[in-house]
C-alpha atoms as a PDB file:
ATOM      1  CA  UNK A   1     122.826 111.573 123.249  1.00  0.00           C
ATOM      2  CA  UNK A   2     120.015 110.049 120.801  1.00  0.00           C
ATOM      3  CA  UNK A   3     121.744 107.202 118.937  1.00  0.00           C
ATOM      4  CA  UNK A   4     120.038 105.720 115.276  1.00  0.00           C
ATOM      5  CA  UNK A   5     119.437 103.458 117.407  1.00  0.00           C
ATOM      6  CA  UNK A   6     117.028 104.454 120.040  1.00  0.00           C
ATOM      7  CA  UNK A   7     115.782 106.940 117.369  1.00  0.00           C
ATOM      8  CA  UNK A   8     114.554 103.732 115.434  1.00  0.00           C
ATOM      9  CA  UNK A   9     113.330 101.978 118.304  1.00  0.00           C
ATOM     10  CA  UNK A  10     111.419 105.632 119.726  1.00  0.00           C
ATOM     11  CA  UNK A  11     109.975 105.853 116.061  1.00  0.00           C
ATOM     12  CA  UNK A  12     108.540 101.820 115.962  1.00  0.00           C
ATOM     13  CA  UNK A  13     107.256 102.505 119.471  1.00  0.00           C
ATOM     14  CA  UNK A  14     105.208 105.118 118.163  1.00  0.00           C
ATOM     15  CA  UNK A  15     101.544 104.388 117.910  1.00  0.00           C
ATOM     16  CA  UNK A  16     100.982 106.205 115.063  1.00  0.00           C
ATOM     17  CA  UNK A  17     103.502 105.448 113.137  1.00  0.00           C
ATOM     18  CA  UNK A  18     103.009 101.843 113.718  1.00  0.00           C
ATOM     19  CA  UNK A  19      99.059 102.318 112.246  1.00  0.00           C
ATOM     20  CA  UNK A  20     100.921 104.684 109.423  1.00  0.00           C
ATOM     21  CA  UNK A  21     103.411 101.687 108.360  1.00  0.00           C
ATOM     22  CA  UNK A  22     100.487  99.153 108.585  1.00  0.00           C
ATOM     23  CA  UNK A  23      98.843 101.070 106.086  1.00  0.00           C
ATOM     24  CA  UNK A  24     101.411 100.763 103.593  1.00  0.00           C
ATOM     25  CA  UNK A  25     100.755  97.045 103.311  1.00  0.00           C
ATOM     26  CA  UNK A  26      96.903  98.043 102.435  1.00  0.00           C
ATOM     27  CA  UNK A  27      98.359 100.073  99.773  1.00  0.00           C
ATOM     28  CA  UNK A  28     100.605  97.100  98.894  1.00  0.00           C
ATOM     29  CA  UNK A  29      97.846  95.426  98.175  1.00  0.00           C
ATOM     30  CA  UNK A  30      95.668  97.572  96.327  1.00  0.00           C
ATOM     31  CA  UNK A  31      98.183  98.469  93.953  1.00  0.00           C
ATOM     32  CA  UNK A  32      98.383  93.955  93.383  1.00  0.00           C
ATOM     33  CA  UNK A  33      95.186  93.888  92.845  1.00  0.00           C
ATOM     34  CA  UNK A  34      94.667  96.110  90.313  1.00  0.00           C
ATOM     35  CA  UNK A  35      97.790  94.550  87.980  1.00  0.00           C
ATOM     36  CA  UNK A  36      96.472  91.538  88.409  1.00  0.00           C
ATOM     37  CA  UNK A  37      93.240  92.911  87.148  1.00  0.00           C
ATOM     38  CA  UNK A  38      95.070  94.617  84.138  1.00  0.00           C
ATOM     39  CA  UNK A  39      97.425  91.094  83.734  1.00  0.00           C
ATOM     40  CA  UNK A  40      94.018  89.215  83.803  1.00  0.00           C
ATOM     41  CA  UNK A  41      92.652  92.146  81.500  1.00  0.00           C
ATOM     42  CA  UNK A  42      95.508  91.647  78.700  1.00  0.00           C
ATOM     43  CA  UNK A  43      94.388  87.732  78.942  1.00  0.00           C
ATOM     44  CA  UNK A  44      90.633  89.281  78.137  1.00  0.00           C
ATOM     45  CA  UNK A  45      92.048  91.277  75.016  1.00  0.00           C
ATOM     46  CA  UNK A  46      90.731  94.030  76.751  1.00  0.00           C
ATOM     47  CA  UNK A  47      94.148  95.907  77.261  1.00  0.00           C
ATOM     48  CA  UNK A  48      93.398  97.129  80.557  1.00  0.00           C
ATOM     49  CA  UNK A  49      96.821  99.366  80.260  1.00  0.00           C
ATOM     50  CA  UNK A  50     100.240  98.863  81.956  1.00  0.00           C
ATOM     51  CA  UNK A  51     100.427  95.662  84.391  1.00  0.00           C
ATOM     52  CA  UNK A  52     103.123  97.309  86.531  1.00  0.00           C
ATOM     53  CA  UNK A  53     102.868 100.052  89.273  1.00  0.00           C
ATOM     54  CA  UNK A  54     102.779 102.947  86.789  1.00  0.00           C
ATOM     55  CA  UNK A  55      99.330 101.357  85.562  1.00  0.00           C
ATOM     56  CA  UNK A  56      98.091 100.972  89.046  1.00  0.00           C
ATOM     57  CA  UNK A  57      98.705 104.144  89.809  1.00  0.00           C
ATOM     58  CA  UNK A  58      96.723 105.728  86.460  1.00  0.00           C
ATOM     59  CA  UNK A  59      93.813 103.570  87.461  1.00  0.00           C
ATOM     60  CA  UNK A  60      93.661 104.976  90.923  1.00  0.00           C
ATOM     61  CA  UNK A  61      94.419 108.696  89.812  1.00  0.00           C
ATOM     62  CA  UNK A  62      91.042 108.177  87.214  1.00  0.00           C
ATOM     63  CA  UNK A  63      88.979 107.125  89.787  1.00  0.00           C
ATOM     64  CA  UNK A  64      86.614 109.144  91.844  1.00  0.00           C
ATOM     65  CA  UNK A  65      88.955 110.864  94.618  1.00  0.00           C
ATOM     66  CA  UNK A  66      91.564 109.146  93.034  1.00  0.00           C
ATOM     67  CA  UNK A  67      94.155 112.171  93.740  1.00  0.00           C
ATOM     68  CA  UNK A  68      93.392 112.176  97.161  1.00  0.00           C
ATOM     69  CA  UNK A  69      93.532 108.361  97.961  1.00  0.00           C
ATOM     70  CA  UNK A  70      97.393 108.672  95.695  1.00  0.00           C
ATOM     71  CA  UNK A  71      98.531 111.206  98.700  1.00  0.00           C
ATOM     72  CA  UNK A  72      97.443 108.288 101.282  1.00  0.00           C
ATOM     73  CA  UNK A  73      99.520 106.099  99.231  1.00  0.00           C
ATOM     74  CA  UNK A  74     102.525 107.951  98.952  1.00  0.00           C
ATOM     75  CA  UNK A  75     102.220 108.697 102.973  1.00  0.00           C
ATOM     76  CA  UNK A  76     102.009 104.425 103.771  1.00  0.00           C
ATOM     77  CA  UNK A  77     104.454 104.064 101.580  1.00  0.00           C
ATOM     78  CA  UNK A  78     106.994 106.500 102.719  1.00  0.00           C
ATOM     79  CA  UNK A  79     106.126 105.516 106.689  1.00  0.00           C
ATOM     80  CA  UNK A  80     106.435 101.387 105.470  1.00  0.00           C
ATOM     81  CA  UNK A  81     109.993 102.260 103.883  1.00  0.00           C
ATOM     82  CA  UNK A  82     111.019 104.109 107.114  1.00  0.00           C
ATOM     83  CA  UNK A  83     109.935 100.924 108.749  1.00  0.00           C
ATOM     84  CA  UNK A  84     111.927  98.967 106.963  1.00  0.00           C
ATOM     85  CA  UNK A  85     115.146 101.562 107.704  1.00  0.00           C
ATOM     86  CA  UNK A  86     114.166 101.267 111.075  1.00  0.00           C
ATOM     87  CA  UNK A  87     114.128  97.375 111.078  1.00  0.00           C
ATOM     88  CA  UNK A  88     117.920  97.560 109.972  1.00  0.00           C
ATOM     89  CA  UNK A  89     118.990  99.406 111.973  1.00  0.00           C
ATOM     90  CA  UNK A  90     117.980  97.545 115.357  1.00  0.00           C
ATOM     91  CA  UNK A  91     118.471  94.516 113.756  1.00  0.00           C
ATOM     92  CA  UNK A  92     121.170  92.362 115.600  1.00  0.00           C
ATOM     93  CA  UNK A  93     121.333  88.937 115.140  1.00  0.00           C
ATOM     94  CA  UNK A  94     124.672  87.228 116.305  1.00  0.00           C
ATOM     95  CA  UNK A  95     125.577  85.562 113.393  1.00  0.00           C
ATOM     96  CA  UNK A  96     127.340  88.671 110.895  1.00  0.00           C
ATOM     97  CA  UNK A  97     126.395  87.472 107.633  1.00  0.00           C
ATOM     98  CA  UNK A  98     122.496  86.621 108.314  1.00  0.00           C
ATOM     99  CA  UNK A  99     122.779  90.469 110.172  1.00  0.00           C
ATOM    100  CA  UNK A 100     123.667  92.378 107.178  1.00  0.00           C
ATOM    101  CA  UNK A 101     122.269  89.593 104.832  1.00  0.00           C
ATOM    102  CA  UNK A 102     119.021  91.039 106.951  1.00  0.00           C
ATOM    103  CA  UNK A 103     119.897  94.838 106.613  1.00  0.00           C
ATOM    104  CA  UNK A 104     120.360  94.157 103.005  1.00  0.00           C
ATOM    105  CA  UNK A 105     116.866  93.135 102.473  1.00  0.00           C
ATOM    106  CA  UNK A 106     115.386  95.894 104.804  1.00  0.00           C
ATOM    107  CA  UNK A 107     116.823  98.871 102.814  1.00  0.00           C
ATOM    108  CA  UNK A 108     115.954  97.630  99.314  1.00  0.00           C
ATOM    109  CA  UNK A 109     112.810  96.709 100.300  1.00  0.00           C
ATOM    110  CA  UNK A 110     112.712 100.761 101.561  1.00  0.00           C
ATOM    111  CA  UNK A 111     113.959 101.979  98.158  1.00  0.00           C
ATOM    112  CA  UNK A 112     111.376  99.682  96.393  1.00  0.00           C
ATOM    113  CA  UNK A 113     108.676 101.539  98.826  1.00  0.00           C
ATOM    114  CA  UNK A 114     110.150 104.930  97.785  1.00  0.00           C
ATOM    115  CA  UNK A 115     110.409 104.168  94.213  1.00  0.00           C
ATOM    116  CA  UNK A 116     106.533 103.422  94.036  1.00  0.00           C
ATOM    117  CA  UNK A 117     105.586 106.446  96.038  1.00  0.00           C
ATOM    118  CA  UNK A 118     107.350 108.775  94.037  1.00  0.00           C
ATOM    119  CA  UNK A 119     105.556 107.230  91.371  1.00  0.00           C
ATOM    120  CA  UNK A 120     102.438 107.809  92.996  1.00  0.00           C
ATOM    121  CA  UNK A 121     103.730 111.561  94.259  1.00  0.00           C
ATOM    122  CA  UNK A 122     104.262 112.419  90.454  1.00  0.00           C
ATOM    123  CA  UNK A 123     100.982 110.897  89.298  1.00  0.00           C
ATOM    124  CA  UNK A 124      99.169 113.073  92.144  1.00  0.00           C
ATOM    125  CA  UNK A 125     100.935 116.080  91.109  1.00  0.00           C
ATOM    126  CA  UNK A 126      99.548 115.990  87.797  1.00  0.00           C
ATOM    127  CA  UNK A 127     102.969 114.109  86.310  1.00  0.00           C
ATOM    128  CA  UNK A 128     103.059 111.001  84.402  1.00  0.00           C
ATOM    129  CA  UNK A 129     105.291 107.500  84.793  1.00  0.00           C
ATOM    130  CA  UNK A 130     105.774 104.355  82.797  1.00  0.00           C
ATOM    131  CA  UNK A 131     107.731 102.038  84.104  1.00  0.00           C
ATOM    132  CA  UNK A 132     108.727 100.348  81.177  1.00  0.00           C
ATOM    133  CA  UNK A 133     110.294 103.393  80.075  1.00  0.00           C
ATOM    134  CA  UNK A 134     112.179 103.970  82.460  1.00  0.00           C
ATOM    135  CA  UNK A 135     113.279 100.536  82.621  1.00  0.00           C
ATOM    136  CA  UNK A 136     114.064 100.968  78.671  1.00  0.00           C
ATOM    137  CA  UNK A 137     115.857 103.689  79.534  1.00  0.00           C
ATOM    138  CA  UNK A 138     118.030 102.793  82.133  1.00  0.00           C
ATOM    139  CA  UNK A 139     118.741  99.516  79.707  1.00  0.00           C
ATOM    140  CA  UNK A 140     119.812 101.696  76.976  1.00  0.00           C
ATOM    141  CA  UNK A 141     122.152 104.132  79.298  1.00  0.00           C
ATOM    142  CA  UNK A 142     123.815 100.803  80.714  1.00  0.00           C
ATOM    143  CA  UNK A 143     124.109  99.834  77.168  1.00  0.00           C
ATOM    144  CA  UNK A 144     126.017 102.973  75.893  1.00  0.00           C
ATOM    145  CA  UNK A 145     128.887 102.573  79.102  1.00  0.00           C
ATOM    146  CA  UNK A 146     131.655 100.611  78.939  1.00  0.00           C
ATOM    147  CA  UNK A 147     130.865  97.169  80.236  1.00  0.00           C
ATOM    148  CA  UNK A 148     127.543  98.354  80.156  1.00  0.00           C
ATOM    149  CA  UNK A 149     126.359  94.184  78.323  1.00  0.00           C
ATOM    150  CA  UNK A 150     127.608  92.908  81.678  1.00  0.00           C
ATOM    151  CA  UNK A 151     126.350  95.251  84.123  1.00  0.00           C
ATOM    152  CA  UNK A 152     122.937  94.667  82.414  1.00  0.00           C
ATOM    153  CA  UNK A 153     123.260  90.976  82.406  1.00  0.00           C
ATOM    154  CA  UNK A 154     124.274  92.064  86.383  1.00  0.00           C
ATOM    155  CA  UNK A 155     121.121  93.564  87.129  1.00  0.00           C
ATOM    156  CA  UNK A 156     118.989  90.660  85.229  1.00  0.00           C
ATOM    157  CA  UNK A 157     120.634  88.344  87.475  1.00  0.00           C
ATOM    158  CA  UNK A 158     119.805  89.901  90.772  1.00  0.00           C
ATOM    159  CA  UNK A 159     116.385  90.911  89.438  1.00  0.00           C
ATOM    160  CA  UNK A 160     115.522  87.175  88.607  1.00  0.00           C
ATOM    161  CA  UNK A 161     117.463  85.948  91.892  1.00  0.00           C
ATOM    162  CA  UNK A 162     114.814  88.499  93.558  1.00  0.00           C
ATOM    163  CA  UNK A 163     112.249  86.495  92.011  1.00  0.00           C
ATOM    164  CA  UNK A 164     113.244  83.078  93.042  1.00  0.00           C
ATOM    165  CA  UNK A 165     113.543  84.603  96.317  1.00  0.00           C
ATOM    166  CA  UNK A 166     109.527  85.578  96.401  1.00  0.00           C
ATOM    167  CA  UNK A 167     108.865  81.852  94.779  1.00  0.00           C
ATOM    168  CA  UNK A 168     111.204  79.913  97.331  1.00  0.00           C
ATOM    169  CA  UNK A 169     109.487  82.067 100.422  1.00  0.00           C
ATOM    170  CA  UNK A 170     105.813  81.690  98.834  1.00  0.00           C
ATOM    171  CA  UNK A 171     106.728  78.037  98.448  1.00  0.00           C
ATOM    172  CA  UNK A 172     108.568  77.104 101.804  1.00  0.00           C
ATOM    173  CA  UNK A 173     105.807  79.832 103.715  1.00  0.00           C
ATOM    174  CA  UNK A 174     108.884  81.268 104.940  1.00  0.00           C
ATOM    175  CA  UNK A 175     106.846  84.725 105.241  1.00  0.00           C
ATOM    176  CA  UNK A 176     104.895  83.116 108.219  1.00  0.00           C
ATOM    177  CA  UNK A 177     107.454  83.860 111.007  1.00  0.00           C
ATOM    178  CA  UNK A 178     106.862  87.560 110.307  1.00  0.00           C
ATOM    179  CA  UNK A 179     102.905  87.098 111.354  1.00  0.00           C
ATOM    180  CA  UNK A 180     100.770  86.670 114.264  1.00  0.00           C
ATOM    181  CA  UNK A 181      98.042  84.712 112.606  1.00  0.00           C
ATOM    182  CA  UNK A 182      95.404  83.582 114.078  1.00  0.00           C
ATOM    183  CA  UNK A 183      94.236  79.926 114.771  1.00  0.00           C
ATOM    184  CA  UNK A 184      91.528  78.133 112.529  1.00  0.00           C
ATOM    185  CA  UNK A 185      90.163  78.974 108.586  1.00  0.00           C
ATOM    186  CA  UNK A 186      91.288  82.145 108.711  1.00  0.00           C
ATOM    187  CA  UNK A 187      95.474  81.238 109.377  1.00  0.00           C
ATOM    188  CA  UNK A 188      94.672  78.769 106.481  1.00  0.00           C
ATOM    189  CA  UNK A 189      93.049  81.419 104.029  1.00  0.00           C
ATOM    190  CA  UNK A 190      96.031  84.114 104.146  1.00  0.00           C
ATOM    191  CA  UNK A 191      98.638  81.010 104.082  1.00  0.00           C
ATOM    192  CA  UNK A 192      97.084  79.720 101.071  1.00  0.00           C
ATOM    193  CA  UNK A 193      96.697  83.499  99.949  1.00  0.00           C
ATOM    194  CA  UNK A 194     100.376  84.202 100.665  1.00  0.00           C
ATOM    195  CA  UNK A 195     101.647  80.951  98.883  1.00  0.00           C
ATOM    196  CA  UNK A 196      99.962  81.320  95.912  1.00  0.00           C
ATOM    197  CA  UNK A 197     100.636  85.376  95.870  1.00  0.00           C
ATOM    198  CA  UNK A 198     104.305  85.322  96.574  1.00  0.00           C
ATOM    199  CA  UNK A 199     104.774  82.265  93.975  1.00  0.00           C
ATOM    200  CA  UNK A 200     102.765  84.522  91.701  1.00  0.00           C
ATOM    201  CA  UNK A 201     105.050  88.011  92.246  1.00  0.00           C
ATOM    202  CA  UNK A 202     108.568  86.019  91.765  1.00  0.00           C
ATOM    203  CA  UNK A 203     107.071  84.332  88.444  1.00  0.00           C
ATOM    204  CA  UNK A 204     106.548  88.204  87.313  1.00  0.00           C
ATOM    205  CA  UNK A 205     109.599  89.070  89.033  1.00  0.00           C
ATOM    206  CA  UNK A 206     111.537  86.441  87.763  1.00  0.00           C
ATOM    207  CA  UNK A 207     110.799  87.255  83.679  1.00  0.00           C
ATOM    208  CA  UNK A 208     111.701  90.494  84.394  1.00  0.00           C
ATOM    209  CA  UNK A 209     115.315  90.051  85.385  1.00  0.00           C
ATOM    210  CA  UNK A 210     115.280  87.455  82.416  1.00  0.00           C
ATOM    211  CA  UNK A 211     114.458  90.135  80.159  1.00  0.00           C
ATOM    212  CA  UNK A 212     117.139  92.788  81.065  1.00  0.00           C
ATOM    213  CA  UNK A 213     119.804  89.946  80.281  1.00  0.00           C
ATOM    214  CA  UNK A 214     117.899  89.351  77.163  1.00  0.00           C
ATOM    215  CA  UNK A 215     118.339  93.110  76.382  1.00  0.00           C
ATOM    216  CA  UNK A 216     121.813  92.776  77.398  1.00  0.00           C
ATOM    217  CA  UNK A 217     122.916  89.818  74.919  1.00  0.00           C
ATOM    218  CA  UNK A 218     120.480  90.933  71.895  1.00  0.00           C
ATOM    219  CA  UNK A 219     121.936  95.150  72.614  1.00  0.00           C
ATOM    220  CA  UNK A 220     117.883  95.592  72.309  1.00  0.00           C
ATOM    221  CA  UNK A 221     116.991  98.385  75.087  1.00  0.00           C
ATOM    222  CA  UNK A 222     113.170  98.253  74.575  1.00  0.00           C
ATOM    223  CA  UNK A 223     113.111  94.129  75.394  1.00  0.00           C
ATOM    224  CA  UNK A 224     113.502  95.265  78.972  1.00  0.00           C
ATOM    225  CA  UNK A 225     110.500  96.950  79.586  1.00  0.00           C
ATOM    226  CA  UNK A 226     109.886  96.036  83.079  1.00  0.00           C
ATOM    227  CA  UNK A 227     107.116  94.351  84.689  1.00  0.00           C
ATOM    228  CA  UNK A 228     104.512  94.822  82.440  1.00  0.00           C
ATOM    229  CA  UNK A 229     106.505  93.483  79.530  1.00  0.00           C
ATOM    230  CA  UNK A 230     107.164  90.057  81.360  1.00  0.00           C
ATOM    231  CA  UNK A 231     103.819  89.848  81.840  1.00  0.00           C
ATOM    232  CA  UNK A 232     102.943  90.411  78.559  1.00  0.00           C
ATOM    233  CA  UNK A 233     106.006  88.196  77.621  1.00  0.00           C
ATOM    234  CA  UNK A 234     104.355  85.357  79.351  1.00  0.00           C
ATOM    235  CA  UNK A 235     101.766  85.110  76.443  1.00  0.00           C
ATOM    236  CA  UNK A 236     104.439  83.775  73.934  1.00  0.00           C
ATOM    237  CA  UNK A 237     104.706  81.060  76.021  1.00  0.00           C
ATOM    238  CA  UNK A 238     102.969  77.623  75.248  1.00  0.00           C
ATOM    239  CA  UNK A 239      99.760  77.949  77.180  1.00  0.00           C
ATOM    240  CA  UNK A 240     100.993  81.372  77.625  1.00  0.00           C
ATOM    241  CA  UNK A 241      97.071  83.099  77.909  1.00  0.00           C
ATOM    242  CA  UNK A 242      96.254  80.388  80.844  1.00  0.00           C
ATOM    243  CA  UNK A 243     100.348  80.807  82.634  1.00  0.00           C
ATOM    244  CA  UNK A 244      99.441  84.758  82.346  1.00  0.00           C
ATOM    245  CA  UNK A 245      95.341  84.262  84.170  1.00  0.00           C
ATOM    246  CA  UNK A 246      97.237  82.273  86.743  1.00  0.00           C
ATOM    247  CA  UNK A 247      99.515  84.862  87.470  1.00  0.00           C
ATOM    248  CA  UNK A 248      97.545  87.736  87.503  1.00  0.00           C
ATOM    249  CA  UNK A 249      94.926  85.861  89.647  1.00  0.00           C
ATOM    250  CA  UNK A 250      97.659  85.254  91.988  1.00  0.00           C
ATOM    251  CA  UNK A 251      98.841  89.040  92.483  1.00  0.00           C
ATOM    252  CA  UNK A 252      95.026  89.418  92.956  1.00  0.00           C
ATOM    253  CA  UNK A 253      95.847  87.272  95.827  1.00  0.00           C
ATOM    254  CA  UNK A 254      98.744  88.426  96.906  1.00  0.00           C
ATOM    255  CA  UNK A 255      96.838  91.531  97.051  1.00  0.00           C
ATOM    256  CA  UNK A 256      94.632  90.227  99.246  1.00  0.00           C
ATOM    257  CA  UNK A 257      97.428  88.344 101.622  1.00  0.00           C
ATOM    258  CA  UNK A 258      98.941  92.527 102.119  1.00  0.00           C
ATOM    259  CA  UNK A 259      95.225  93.086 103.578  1.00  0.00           C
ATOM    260  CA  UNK A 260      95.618  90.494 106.072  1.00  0.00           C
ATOM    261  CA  UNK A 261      99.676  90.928 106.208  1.00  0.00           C
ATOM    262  CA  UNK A 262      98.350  94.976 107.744  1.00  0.00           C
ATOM    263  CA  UNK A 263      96.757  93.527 110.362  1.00  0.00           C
ATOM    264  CA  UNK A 264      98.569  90.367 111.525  1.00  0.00           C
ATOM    265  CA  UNK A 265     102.259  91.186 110.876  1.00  0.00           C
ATOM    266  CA  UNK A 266     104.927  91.704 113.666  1.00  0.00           C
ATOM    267  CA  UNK A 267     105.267  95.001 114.087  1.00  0.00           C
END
């Protein structure tokens, strides 16, 4: 009888699959790069377009063989989020809490996978996404419930928690057990990378879940317009142009870190 199990551990002793899943984190990184191009972009005055996935995802589809290159995407994604479903499922650490603390993690870091390719699905069928509609959106139907000012604030908090948990693992290099790096420059160059990228992504993270609670308190839907907004929100800041280059250099980055994160991580 064929238990999740040994289904999970037949699938992640797959060959294929394995190269499939790797992939994703190439795709992972393309997609960084080019918001950090469009963050860096805003910084420019250029525009540049949305600095979220939605804009990534428009920039690819324009490009030469862009619709073809959106159906690779949608495939690395879809085999990295079954990865991460996989990963939970074997997962079996002694200790209860770190266990499902662990299986946690795994499956929303699968929905986030699926929520991007579906972006990227709809964009190759011919279909259009902004995120920061849909995150206005699903602001102002939270809004209209009952309770909905404190499941809002709800969501900002565990948005912005996910941030400081990309800052405290960027910062700590927490993300190094899951490598096999190798010895010399190189390990150094994709540390560094990773540092700086994952300190970058919770920064952009981080405003985001401040924003929803902001939207929550002020009954203002359209404040929470997802990542692209905190971006742009980082320019009222003092200093805000140079705070928003940094970032968007560092997703550039952190871009580059998912190149070398495809090749070195445990998988």
């Amino acid at each position: 009888m064929t238990t999740p199990e040994s289904a999970a551990r037949r699938a992640q002793s797959s060959t294929v699959f394995r190269v499939l899943a790797r992939s994703g984190y190439v795709v992972l990184g393309i997609l960084h790069i080019l918001i950090g191009v469009i963050a860096i972009s805003i910084v420019a005055g250029g525009g540049g377009g949305e600095a979220d996935q939605s804009g990534a995802v428009e920039k690819i589809r324009d490009a030469p063989g862009g619709v073809l290159m959106l159906w690779v995407i949608v495939l690395g994604l879809i085999a990295l989020a079954i990865w991460q479903i996989a990963e939970a499922i074997i997962e079996r650490d002694p200790d209860t809490k770190k266990r499902w603390g662990r299986r946690a993690k795994y499956v929303g870091t699968a929905v986030a996978y699926v929520a991007i390719a579906g972006t990227a699905l709809l964009a190759a069928l011919g279909g259009r996404s902004q995120s920061s509609d849909s995150s206005q959106s699903f602001s102002a139907q939270l809004l209209a419930t009952p309770g909905g000012v404190v499941l809002l604030v709800l969501v900002g908090v565990i948005v912005a928690a996910i941030g400081a948990a990309f800052i405290v693992r960027g910062a700590g290099r927490g993300f190094e057990e899951h490598l096999d790096l190798p010895a010399g420059a190189a390990e150094r160059g994709i540390v560094a990378f990773g540092v700086v990228g994952y300190v970058a992504k919770g920064i952009a993270v981080g405003v985001t879940g401040v924003l929803f609670v902001v939207a929550a308190f002020t009954h203002d839907a359209e404040t929470a317009g997802g990542l692209d907004a905190a971006l742009r929100a980082l320019t009222e800041l003092p200093f805000g142009a140079a705070i928003l280059w940094v970032v968007g250099a560092g997703l550039v980055l952190y871009g580059l870190y998912c190149f070398a994160r495809a090749r070195f991580a445990r998988m």
